[in-house]
N, C-alpha and C. Protein backbone atom coordinates (compact mmCIF):
# COMPACT_ATOMS: atom_id res chain seq x y z
N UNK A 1 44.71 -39.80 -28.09
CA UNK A 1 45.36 -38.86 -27.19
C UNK A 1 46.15 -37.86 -28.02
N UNK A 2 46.09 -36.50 -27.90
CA UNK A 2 46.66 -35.71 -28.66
C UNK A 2 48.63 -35.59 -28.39
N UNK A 3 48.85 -35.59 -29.49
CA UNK A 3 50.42 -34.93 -29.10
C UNK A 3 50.97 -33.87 -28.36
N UNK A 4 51.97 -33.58 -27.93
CA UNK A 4 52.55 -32.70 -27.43
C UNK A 4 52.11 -31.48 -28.39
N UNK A 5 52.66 -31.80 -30.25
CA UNK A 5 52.38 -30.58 -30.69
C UNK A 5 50.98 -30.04 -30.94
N UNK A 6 49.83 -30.78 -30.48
CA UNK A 6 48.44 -30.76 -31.14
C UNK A 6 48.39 -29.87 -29.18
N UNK A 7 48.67 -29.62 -28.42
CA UNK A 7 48.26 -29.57 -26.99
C UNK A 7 48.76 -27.99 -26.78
N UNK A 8 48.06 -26.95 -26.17
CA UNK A 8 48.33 -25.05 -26.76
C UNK A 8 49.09 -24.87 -24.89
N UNK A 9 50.11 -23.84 -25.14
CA UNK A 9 51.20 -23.56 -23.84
C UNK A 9 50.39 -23.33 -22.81
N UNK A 10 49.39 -23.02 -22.84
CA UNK A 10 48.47 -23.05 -21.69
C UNK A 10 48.23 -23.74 -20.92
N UNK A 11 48.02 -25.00 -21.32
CA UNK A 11 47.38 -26.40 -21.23
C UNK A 11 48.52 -27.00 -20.45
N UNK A 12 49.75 -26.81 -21.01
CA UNK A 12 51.41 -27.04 -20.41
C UNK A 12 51.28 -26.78 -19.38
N UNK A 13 51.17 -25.40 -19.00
CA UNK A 13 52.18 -24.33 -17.73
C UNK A 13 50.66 -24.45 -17.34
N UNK A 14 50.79 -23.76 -15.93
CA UNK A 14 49.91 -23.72 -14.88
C UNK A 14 49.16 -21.81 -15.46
N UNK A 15 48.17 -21.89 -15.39
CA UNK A 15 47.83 -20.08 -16.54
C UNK A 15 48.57 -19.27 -14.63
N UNK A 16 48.27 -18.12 -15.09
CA UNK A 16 48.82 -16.85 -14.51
C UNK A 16 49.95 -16.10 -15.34
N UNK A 17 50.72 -15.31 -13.94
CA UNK A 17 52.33 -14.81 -14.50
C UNK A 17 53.01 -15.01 -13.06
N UNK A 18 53.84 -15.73 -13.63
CA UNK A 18 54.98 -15.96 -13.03
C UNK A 18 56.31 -14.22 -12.89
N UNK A 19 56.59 -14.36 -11.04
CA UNK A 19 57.70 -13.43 -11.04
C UNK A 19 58.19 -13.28 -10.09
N UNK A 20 59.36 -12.79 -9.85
CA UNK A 20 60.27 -12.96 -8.59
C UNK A 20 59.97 -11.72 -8.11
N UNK A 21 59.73 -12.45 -6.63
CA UNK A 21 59.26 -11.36 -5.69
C UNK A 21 60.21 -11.12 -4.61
N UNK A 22 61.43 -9.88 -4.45
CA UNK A 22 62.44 -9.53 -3.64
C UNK A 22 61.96 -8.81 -2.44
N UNK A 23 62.08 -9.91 -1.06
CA UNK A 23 61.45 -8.87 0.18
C UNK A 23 62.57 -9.16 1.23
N UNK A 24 62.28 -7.47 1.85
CA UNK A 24 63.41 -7.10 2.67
C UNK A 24 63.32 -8.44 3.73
N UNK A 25 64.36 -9.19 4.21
CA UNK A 25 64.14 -9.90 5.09
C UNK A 25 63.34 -10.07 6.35
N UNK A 26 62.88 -8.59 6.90
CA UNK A 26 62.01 -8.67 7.95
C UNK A 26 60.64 -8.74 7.39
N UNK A 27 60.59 -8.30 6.52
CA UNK A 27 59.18 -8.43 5.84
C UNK A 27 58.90 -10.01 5.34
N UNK A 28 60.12 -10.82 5.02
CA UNK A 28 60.04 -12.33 4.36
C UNK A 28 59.41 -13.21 5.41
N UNK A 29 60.36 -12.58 6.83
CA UNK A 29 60.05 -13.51 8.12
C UNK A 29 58.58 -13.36 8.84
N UNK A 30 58.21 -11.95 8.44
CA UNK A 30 56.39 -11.90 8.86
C UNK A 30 55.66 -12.60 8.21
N UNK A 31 55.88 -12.62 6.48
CA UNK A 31 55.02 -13.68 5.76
C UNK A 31 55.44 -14.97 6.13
N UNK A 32 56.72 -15.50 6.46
CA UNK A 32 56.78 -17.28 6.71
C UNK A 32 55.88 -17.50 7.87
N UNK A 33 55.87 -16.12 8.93
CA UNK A 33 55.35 -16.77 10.51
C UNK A 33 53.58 -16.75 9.53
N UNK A 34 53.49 -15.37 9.16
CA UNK A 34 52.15 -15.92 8.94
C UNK A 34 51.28 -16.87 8.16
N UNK A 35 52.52 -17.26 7.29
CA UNK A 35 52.05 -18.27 6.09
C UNK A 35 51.99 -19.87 7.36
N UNK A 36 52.91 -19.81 8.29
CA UNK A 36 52.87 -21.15 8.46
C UNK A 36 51.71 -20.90 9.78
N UNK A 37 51.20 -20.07 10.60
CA UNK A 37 49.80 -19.65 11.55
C UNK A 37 48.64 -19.77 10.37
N UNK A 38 48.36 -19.48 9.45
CA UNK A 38 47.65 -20.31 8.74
C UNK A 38 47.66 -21.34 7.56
N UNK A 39 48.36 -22.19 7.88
CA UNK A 39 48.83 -23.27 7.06
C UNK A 39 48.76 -23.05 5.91
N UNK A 40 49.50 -22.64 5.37
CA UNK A 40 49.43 -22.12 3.59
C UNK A 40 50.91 -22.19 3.34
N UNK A 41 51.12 -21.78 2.07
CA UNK A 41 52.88 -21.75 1.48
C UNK A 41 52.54 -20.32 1.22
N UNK A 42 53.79 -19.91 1.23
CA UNK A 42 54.17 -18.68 1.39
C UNK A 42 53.46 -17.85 0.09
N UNK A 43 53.59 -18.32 -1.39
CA UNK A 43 53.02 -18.23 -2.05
C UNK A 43 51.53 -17.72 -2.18
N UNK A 44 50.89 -18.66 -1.35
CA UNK A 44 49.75 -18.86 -1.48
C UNK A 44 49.34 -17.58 -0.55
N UNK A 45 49.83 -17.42 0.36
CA UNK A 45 49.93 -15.84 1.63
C UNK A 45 49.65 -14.63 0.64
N UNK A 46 50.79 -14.89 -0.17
CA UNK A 46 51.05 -13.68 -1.06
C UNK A 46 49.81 -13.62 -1.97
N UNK A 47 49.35 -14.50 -2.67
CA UNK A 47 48.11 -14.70 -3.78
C UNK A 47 47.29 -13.77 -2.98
N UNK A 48 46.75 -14.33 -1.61
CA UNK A 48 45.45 -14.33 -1.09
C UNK A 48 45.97 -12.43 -0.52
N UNK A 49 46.89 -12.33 0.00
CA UNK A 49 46.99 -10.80 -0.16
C UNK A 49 46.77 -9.70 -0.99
N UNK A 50 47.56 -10.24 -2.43
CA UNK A 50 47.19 -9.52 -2.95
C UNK A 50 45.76 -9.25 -3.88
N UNK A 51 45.07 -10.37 -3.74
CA UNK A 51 43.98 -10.66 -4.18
C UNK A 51 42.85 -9.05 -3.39
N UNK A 52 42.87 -9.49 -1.68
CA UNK A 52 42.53 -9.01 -0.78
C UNK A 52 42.51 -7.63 -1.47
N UNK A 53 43.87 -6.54 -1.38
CA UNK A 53 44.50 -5.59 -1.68
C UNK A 53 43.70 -5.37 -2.95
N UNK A 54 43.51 -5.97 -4.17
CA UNK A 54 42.60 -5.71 -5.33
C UNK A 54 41.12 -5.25 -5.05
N UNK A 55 40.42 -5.77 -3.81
CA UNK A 55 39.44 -6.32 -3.90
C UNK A 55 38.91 -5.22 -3.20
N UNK A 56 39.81 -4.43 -2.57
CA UNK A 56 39.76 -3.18 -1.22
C UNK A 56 39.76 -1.90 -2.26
N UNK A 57 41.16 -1.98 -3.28
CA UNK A 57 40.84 -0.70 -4.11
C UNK A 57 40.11 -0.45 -5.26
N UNK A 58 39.12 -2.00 -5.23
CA UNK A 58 38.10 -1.31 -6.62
C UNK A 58 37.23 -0.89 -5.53
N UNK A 59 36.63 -1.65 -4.41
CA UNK A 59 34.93 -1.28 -3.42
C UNK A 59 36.01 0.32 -2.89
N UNK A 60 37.05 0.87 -3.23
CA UNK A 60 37.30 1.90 -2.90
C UNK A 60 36.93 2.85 -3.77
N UNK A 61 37.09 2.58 -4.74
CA UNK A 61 37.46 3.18 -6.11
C UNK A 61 35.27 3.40 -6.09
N UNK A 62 34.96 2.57 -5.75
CA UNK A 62 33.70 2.55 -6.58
C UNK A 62 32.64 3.16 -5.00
N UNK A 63 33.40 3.53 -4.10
CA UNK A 63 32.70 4.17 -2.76
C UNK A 63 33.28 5.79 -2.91
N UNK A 64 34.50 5.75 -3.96
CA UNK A 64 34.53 7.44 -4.65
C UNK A 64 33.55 7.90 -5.45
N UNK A 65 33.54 7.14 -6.36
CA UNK A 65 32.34 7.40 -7.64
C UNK A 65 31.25 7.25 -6.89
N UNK A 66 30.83 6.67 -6.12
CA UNK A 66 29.16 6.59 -5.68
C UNK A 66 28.95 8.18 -4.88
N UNK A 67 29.94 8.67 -3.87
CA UNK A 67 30.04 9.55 -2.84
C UNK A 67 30.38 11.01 -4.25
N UNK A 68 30.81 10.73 -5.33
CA UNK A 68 30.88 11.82 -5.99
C UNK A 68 29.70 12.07 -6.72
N UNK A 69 29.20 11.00 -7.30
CA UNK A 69 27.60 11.03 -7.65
C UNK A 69 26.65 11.89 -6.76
N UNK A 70 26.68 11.48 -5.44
CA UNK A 70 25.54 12.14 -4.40
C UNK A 70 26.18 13.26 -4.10
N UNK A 71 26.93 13.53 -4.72
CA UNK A 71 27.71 15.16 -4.14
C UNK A 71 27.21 16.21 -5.24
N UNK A 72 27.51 15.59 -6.40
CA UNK A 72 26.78 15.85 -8.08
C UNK A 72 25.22 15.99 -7.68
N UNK A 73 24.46 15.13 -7.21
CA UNK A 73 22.92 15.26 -7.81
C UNK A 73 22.56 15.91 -6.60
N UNK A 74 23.41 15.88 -5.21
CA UNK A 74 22.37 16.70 -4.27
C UNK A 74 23.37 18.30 -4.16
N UNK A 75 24.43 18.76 -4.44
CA UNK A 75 24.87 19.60 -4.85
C UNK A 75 24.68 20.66 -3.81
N UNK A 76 23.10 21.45 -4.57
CA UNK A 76 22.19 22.30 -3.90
C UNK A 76 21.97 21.89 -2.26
N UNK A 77 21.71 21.21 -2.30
CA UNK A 77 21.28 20.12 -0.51
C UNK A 77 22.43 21.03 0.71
N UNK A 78 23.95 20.26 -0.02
CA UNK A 78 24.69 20.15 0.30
C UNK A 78 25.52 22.02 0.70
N UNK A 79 25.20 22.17 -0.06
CA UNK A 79 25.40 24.29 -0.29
C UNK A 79 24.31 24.59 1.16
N UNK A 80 23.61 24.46 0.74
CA UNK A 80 22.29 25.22 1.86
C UNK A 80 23.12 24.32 3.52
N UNK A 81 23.21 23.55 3.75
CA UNK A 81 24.10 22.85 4.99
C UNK A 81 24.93 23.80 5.41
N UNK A 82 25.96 24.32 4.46
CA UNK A 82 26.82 24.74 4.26
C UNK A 82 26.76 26.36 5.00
N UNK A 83 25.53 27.01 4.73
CA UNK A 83 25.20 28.07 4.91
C UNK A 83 24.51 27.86 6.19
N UNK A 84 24.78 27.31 7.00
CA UNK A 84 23.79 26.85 8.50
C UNK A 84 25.17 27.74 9.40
């Protein structure tokens, strides 16, 4: 079994980052009602939010670049419309 010192801080602590999160009280009491309507810890509310929130501004990010692409290659298309 390895030692404490043979064992890397990772392995210790749980991985992520840890940080204190200050919310206005009416905002604390919407996440407890909703953390406890779907049985979760408050924590876990917050993870899965902001996870959510990540997940919305890349398929955003990447429904700009696609919509700027077809704006780029049909260009011409798009001009002649224009002139209707």
């Amino acid at each position: 079994m390895p030692s404490l010192v043979d064992v890397t801080p990772d392995r210790l602590y749980k991985s992520g980052m840890a940080f204190t999160l200050t919310l206005k009280p009416e905002v604390e009491q919407r996440l407890r009602e909703l953390a406890e309507a779907e049985h979760r810890s408050m924590h876990k509310t917050v993870e899965v939010a902001i996870e959510a929130y990540l997940d919305r501004q890349e398929r955003d990010e990447w429904t700009r670049q696609a919509a700027r692409r077809v704006f780029e290659e049909d260009a011409e298309f798009f001009e002649m419309l224009g002139d209707r």
